[in-house]
Protein backbone atom coordinates (compact mmCIF):
# COMPACT_ATOMS: atom_id res chain seq x y z
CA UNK A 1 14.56 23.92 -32.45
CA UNK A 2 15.88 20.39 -33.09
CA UNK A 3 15.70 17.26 -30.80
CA UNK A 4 18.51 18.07 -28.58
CA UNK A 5 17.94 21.58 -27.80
CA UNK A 6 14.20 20.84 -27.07
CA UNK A 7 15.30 17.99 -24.70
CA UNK A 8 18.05 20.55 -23.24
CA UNK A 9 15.59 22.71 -22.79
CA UNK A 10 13.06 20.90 -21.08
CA UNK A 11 15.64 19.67 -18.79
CA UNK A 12 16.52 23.00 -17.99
CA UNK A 13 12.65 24.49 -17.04
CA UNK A 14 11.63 21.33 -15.59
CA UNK A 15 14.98 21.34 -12.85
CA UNK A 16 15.16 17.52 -14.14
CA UNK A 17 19.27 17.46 -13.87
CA UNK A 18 21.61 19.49 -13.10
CA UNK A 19 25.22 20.39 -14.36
CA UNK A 20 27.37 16.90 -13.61
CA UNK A 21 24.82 14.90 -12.15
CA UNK A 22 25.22 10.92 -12.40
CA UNK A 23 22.59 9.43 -14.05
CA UNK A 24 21.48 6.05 -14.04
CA UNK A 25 20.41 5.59 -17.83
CA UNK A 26 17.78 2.27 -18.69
CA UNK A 27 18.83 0.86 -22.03
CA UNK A 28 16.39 -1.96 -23.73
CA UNK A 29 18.17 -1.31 -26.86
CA UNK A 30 15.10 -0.05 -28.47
CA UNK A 31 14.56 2.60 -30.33
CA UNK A 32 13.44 5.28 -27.73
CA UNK A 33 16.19 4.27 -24.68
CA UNK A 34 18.75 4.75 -27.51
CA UNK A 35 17.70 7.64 -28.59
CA UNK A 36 17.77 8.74 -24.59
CA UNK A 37 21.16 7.89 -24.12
CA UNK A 38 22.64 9.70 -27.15
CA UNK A 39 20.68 12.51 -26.69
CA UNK A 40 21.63 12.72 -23.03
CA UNK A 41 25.17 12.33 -24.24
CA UNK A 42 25.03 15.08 -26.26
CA UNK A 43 23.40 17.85 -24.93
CA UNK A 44 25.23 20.60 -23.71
CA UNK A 45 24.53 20.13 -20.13
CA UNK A 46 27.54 17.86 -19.33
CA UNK A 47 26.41 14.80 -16.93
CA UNK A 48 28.01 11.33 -15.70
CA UNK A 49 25.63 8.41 -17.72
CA UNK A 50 25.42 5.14 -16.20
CA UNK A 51 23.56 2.72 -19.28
CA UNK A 52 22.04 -0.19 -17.74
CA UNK A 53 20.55 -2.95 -19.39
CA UNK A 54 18.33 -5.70 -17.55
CA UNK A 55 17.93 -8.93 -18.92
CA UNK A 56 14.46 -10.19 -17.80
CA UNK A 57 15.81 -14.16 -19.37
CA UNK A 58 12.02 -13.88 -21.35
CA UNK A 59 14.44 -13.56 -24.91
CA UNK A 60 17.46 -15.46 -24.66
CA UNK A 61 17.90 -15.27 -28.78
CA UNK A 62 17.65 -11.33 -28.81
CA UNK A 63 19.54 -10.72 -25.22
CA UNK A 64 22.99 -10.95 -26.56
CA UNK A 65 22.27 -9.23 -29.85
CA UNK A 66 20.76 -6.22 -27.80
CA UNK A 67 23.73 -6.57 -25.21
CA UNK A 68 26.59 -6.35 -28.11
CA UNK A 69 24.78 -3.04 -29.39
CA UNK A 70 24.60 -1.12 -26.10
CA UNK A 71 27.92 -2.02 -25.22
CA UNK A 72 30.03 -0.75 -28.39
CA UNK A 73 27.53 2.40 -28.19
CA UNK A 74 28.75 2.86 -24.32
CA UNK A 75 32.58 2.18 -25.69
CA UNK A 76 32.22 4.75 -28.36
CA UNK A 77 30.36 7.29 -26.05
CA UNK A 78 32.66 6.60 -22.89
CA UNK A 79 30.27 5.89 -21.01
CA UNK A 80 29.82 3.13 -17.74
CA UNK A 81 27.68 -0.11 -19.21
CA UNK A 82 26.10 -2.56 -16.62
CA UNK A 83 23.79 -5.38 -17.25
CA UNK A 84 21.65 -6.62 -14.35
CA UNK A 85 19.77 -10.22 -14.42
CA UNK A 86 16.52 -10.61 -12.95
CA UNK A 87 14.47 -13.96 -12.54
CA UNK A 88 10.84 -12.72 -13.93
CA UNK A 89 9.51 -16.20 -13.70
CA UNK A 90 10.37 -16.51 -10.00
CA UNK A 91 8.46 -13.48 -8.96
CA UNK A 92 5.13 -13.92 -11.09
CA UNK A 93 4.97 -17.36 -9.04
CA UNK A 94 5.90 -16.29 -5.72
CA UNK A 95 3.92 -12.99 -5.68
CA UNK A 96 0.98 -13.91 -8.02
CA UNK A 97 2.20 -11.32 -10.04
CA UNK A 98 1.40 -10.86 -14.41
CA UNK A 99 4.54 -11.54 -16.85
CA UNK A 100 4.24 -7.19 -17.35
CA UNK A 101 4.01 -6.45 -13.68
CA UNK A 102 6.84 -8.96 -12.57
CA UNK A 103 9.15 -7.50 -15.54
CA UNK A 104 8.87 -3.91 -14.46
CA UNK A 105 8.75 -4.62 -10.86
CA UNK A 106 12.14 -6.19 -11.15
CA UNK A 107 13.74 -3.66 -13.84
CA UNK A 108 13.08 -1.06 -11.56
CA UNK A 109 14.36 -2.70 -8.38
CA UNK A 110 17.82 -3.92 -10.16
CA UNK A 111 17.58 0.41 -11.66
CA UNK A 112 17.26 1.08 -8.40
CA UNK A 113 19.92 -0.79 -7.02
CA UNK A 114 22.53 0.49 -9.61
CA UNK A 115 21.64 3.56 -8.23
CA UNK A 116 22.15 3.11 -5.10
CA UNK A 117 25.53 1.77 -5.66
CA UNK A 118 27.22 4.14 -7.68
CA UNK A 119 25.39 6.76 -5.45
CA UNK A 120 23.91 8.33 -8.62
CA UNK A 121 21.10 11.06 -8.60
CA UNK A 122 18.36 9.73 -10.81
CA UNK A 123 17.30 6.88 -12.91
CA UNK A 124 16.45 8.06 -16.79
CA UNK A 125 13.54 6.19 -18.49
CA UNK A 126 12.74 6.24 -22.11
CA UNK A 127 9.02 6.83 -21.84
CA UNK A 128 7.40 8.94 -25.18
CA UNK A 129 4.28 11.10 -25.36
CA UNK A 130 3.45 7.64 -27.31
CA UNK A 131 3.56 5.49 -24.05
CA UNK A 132 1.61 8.47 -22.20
CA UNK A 133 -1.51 7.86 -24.51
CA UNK A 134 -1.27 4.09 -24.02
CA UNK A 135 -1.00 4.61 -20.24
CA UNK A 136 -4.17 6.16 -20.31
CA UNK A 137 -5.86 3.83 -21.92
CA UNK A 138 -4.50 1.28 -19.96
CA UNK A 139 -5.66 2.67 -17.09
CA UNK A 140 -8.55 3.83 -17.76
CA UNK A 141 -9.79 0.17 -18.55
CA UNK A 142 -8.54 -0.76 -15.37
CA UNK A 143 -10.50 1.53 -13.90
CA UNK A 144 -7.93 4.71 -12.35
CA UNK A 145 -8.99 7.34 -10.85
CA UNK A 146 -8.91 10.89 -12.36
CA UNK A 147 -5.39 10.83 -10.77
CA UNK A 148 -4.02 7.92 -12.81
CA UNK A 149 -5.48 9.15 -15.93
CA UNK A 150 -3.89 12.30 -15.91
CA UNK A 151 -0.23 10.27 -16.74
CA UNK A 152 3.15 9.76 -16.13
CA UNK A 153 4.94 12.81 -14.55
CA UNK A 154 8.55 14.06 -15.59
CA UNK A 155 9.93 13.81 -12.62
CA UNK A 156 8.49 11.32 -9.85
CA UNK A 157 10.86 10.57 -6.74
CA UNK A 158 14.17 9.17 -8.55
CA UNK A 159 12.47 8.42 -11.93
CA UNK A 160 13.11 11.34 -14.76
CA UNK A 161 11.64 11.24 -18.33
CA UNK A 162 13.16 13.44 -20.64
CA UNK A 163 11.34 12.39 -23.60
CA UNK A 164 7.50 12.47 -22.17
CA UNK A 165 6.92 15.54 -24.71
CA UNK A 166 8.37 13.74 -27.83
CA UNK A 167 6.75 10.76 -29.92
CA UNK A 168 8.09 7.75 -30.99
CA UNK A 169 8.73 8.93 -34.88
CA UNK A 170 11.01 12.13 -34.00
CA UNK A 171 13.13 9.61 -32.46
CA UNK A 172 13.49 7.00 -34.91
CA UNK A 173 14.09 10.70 -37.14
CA UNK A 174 16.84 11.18 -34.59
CA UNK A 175 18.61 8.11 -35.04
CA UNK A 176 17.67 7.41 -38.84
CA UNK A 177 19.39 10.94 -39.67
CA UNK A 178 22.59 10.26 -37.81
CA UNK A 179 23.34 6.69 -38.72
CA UNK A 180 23.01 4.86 -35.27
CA UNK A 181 21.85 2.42 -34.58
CA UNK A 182 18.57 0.13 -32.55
CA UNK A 183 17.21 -2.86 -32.34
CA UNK A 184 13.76 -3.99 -32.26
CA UNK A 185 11.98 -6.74 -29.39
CA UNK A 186 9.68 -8.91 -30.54
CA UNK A 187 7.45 -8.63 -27.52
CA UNK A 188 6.33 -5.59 -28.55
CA UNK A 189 4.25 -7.54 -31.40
CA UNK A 190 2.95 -10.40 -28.84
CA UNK A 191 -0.50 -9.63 -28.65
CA UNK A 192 -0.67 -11.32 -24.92
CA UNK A 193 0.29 -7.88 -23.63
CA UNK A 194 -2.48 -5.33 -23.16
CA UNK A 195 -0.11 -2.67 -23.65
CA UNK A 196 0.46 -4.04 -27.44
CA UNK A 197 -3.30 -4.50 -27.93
CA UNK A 198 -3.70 -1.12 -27.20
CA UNK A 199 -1.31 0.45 -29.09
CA UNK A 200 -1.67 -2.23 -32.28
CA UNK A 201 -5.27 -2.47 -32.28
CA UNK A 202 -7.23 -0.25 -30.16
CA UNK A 203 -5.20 3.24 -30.82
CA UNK A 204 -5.42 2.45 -34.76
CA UNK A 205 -8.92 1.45 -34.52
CA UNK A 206 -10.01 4.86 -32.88
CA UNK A 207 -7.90 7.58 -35.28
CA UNK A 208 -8.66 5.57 -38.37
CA UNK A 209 -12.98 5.10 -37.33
CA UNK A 210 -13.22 8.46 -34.71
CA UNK A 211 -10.67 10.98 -34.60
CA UNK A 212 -7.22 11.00 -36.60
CA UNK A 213 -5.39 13.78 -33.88
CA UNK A 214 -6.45 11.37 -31.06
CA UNK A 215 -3.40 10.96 -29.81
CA UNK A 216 -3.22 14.97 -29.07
CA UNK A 217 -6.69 15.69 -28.28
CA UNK A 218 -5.42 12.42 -25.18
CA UNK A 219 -2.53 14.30 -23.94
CA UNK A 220 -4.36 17.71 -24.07
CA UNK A 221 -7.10 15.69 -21.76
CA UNK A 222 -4.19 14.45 -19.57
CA UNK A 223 -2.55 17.75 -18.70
CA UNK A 224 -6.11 18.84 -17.83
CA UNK A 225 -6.38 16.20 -15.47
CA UNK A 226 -3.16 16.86 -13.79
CA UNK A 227 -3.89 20.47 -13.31
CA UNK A 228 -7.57 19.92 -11.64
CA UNK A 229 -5.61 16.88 -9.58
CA UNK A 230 -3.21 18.87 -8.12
CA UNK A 231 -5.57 21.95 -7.64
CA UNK A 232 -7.73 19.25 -5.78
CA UNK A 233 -4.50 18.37 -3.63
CA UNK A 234 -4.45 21.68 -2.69
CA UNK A 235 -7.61 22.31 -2.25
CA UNK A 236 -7.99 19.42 0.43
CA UNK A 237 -4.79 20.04 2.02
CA UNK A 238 -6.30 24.19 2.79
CA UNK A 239 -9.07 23.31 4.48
CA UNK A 240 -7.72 19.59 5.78
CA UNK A 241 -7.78 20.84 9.60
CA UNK A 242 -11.19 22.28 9.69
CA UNK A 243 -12.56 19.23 8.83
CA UNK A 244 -10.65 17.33 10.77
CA UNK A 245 -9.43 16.86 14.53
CA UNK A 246 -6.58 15.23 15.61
CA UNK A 247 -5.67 14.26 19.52
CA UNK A 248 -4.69 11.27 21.39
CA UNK A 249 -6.64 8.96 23.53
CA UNK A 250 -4.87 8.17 27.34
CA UNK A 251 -5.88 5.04 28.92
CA UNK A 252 -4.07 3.21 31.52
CA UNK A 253 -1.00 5.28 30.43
CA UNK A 254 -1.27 4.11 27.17
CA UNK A 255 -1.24 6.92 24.45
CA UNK A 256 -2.67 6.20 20.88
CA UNK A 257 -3.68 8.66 18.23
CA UNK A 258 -7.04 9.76 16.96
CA UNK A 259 -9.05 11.29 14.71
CA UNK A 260 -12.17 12.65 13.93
CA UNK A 261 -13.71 14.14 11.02
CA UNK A 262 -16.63 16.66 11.97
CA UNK A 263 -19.81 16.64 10.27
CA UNK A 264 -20.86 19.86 10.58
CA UNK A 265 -17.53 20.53 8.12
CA UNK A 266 -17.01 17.81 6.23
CA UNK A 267 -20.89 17.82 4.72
CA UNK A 268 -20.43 21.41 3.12
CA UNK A 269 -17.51 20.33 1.28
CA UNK A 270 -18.09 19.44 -2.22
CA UNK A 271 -17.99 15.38 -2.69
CA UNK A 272 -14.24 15.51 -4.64
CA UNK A 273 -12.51 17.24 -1.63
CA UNK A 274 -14.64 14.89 0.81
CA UNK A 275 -12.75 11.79 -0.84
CA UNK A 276 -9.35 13.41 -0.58
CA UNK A 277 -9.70 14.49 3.11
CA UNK A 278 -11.16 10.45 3.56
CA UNK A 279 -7.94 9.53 1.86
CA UNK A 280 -5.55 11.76 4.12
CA UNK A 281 -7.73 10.95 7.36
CA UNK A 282 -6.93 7.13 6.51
CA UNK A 283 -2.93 7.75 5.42
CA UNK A 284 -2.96 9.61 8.72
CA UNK A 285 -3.99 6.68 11.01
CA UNK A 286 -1.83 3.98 8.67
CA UNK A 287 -4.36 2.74 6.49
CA UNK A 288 -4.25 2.47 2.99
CA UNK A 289 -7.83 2.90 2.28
CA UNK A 290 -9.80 1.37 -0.97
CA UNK A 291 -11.99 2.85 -3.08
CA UNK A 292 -14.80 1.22 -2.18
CA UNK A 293 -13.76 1.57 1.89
CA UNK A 294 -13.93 5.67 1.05
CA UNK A 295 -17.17 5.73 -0.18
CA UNK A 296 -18.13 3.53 2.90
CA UNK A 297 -16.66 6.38 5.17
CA UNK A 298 -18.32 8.65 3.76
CA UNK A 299 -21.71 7.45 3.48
CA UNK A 300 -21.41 6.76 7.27
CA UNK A 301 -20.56 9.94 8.15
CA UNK A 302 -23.68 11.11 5.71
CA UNK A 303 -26.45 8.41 7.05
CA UNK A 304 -24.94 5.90 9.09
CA UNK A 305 -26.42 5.43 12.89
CA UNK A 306 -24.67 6.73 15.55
CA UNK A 307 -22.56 4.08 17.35
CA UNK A 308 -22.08 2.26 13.78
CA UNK A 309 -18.98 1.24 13.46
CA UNK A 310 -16.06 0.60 10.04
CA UNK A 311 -13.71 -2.28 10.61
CA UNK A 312 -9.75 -0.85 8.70
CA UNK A 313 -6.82 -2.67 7.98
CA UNK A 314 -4.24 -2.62 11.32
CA UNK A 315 -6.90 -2.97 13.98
CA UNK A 316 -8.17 0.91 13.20
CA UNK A 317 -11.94 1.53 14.13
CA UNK A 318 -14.08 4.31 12.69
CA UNK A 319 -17.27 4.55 14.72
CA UNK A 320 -19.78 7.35 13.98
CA UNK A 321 -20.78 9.90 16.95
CA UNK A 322 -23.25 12.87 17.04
CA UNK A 323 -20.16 15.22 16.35
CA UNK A 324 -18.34 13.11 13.31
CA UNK A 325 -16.59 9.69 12.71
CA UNK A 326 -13.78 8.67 15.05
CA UNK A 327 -10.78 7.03 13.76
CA UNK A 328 -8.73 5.30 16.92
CA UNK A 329 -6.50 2.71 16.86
CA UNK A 330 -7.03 -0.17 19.03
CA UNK A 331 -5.87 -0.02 22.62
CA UNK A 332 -4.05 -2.86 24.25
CA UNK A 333 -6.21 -6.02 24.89
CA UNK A 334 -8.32 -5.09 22.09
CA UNK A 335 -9.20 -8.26 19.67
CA UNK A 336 -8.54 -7.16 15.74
CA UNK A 337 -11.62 -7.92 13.55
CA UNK A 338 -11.45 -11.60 13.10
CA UNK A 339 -8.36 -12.73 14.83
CA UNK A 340 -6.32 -11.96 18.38
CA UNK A 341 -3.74 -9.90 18.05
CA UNK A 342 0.26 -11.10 18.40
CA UNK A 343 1.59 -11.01 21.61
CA UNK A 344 3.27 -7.64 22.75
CA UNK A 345 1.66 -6.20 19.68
CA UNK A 346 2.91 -2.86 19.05
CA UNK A 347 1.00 -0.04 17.26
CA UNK A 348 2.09 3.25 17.68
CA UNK A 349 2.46 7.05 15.88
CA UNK A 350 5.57 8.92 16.31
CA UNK A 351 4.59 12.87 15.61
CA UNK A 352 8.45 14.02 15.76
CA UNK A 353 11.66 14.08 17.68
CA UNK A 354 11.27 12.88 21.32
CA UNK A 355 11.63 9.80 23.59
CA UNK A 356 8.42 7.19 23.04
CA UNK A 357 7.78 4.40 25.80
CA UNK A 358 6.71 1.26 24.18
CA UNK A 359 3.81 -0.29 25.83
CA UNK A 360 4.41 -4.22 27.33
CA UNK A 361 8.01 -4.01 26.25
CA UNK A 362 10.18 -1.93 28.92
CA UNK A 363 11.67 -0.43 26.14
CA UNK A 364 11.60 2.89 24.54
CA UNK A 365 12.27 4.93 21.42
CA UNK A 366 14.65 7.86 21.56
CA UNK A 367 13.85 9.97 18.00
CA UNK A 368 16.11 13.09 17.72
CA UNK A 369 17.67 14.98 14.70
CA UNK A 370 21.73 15.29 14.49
CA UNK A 371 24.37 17.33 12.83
CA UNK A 372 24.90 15.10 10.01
CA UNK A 373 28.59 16.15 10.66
CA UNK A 374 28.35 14.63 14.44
CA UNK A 375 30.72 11.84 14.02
CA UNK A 376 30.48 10.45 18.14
CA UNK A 377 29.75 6.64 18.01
CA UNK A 378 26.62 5.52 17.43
CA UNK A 379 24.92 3.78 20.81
CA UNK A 380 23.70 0.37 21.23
CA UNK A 381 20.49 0.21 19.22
CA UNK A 382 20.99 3.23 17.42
CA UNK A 383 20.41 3.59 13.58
CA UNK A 384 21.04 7.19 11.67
CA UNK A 385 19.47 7.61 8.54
CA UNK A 386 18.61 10.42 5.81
CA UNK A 387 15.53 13.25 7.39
CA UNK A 388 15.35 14.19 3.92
CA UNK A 389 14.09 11.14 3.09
CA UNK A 390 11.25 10.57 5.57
CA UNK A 391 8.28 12.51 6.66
CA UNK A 392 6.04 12.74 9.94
CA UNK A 393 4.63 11.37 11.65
CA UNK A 394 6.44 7.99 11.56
CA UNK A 395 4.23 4.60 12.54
CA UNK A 396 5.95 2.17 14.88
CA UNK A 397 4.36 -0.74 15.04
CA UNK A 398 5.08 -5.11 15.04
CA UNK A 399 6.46 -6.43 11.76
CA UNK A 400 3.74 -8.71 9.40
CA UNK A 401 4.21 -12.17 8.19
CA UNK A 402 5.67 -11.75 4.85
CA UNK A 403 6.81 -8.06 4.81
CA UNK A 404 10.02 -7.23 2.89
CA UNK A 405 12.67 -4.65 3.52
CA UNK A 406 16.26 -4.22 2.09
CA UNK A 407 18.80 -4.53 4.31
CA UNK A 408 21.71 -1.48 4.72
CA UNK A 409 24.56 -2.21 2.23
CA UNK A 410 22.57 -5.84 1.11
CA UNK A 411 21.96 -6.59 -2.55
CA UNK A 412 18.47 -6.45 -2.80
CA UNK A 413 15.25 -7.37 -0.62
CA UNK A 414 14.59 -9.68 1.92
CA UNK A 415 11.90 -11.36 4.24
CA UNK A 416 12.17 -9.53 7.43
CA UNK A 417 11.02 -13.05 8.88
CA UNK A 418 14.39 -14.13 7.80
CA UNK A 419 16.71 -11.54 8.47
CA UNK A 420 15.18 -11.32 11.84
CA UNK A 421 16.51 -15.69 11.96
CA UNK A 422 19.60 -14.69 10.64
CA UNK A 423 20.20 -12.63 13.73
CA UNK A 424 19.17 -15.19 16.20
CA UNK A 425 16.10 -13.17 17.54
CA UNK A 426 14.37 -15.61 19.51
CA UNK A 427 11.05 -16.96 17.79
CA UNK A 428 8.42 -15.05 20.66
CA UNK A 429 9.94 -12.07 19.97
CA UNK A 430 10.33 -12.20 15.84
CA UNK A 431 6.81 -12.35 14.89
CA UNK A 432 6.05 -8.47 16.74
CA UNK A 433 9.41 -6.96 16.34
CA UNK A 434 9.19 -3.45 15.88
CA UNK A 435 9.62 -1.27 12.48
CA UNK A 436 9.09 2.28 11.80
CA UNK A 437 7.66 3.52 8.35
CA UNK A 438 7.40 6.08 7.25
CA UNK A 439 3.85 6.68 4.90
CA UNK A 440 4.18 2.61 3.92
CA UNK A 441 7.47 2.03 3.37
CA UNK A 442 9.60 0.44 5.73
CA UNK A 443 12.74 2.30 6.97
CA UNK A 444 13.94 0.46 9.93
CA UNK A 445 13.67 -2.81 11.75
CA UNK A 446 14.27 -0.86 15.58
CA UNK A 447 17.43 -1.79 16.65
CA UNK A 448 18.90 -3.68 13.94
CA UNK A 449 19.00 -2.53 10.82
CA UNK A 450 17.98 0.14 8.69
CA UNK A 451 16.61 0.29 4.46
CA UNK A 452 18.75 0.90 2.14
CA UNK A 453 17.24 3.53 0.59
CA UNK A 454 16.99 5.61 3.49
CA UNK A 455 20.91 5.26 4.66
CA UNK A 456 23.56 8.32 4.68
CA UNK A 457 24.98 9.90 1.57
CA UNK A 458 27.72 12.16 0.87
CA UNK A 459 24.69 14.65 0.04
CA UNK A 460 22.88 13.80 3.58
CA UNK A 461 22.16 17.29 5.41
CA UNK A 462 20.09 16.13 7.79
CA UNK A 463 20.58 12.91 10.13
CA UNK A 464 17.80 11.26 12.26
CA UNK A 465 18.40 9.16 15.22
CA UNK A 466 16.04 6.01 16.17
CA UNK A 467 17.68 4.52 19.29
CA UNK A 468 15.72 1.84 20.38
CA UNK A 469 16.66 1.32 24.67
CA UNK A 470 15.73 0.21 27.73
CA UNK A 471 13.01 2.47 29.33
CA UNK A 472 14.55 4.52 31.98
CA UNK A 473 12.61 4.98 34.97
């Protein structure tokens, strides 16, 4: 079976594309992305290709050179070529951010947003079995979990890999054989990058001194990984609710979600599933919880004194009881570890559809699915967006100094601090507006303004309704 029918065929039993899907194609020039893009061409599963090439201004000698080449291959292919121009320099000093991180934060943001605009399906990436085995070296020395060591998936929200099963030699084969041709970046021999210490020096080291089919015995070891991970998953998620209570706590009206994780459960489980049902418990009450903060959790709910309290990010509280730990978020008046909370601070979970009275606001949240062929006007403070794209329970709660979001039909991210200026909210009231996320991503500022990537499509089923109004007695 040759290159293209292996590649046809993993797109096939892996539901990666389907027959005339638009795909959004990353082209570096290098050797692998140009083998993706012919190969993509010329399968027999016919699809719309979008190349893209970003130019991260790091080598303005080799930029136009690579440009030149992608562009007559798109000419001669027929196929749509875009370049996008990011600013890596800006980012690494505004969000303390390395010269790797910034670059691939930013390619896959200006991806992203060529996406988004020519309403395409998926974004292709390059990535070999090759860059697999250097990703888990990588992060194992950076300390992943078992999780991040078992790799880079096929198929991951909008990101596809059609090459993750081939290595970087069948693919200079590909291209050798039929005449085409690549170019080659010189960053790839800067020895700054840990990525090209790994794969220059340490990957040669270990075949040559310890085991010459290392890179095979590695991506046997992955696909273990990912197995036992998602067994795990499963696992956790089975027996999730025995371990685990969820209610709400009522005072003076005031109705905030909690949780608590009962001991006489949670100590049978073994210690793997404990950290996953930790991990959920935390996700649940919209925390993003730390390694370290797990094992905390669960050492207090193995030793720690009753009435012993753990301090979480957004003003959440586990204390320790005779029955389990109780996660609560703080009730109104209630100082946050360390500082006073904003004025009119708002912190609340929305399970599902139904109408949600704000505390200290007079307002309230009307959340309610729609025929996504419904066409009546939208009300005042209403924003419809895509339920495929979300998941319950949603967390309403004040905007944070320095959060980002990306503005319906805008060209790329912005400080909500700013867009909330732009539309002349008055300064008391711009430091706690209200935004619903769903898990952590933001997907609308109430009342204003929805994220991009959670807006109607052609393809959009299923609608959702946030109407953001004045309570009604």
């Amino acid at each position: 079976m040759d290159i293209l029918d292996r590649i046809a065929h993993l797109i096939r039993s892996h539901n990666l594309f389907v027959e005339n899907d638009r795909i959004v194609v990353a082209v570096s020039g290098g050797a692998d992305s140009m083998a993706l893009l012919h190969i993509l061409a010329g399968i027999t599963l016919p699809l719309e290709l979008i190349a893209v090439y970003v130019d991260h201004g790091l080598r303005p000698q080799e930029t136009p050179h690579e440009r030149n080449i992608i562009a007559g291959i798109c000419r001669t292919l027929n196929i749509i070529f875009k370049v996008r121009a990011v600013n890596v320099q800006k980012i690494m000093a505004k969000e303390k951010k390395s010269l790797e991180e910034a670059a691939r934060i930013l390619r896959y943001r200006a991806l992203e947003e060529v996406r988004q605009q020519h309403d395409a399906r998926y974004i292709a990436v390059g990535h070999t079995a090759d860059d697999q085995v250097e990703e888990f070296f990588i992060r194992l020395l950076r300390g992943s979990s078992s999780r991040g060591l078992s790799g880079m998936k096929t198929k991951r929200d909008r990101i596809v890999r059609p090459l993750l099963f081939e290595n970087k030699a069948s693919l200079v084969t590909f291209l050798t054989d039929r005449g085409l041709p690549w170019c080659l970046d010189s960053s790839n021999m800067d020895h700054h990058f840990l990525r090209n210490r790994v794969r220059l020096h340490l990957l040669p080291l270990l075949e040559k001194e310890f085991n010459p089919s290392l890179r095979k015995t590695i991506l046997q070891h992955m696909d273990i990984l990912a197995e036992e991970d998602n067994y795990l998953d499963r696992q956790a998620a089975s027996i999730f609710n025995q371990c685990v209570e969820l209610s709400e706590m009522s005072v003076e009206n005031d109705r905030r979600p909690q949780l608590v994780v009962k001991n006489e459960f949670f100590r049978a489980v073994h210690p793997a599933i404990q950290r996953r049902i930790i991990e959920k418990s935390c996700w649940r009450m919209g925390v993003r919880p730390t390694y370290e903060q797990i094992c905390a959790i669960i050492e207090c709910i193995r030793s720690g004194r009753n009435g012993s309290e753990l301090h979480l990010e957004n003003g959440v509280r586990a204390e320790k009881s005779p029955l389990g730990l109780r996660f609560a978020r703080p009730l109104p008046g209630d100082l946050l570890r360390g500082s006073a909370p904003p004025a009119a601070s708002i912190s609340q979970f929305i399970p599902g559809p139904g109408t949600y009275a704000v505390t200290g606001t007079g307002k309230e949240l009307v959340v309610k699915e729609i025929s996504a062929a419904d066409t009546k006007e939208k009300s005042p403070g209403e924003l419809r967006l895509d339920l495929a794209r979300i998941s319950f329970p949603l967390l309403l709660r004040s905007c944070r100094a320095g959060e980002r979001f990306h503005p319906c039909g805008g060209p790329g991210s912005k400080k909500i601090s700013r867009y909330l200026n732009e539309r002349k909210i008055p300064a008391k009231e711009r430091a706690a507006w209200p935004v619903v996320l769903s898990e952590d991503k933001i997907i609308a500022l109430v009342g204003l303004q929805l994220d991009h990537n959670f807006r109607i499509l052609r393809s959009t089923s299923r609608v959702l309704s946030l109407c953001w109004q004045d309570r009604k007695s």
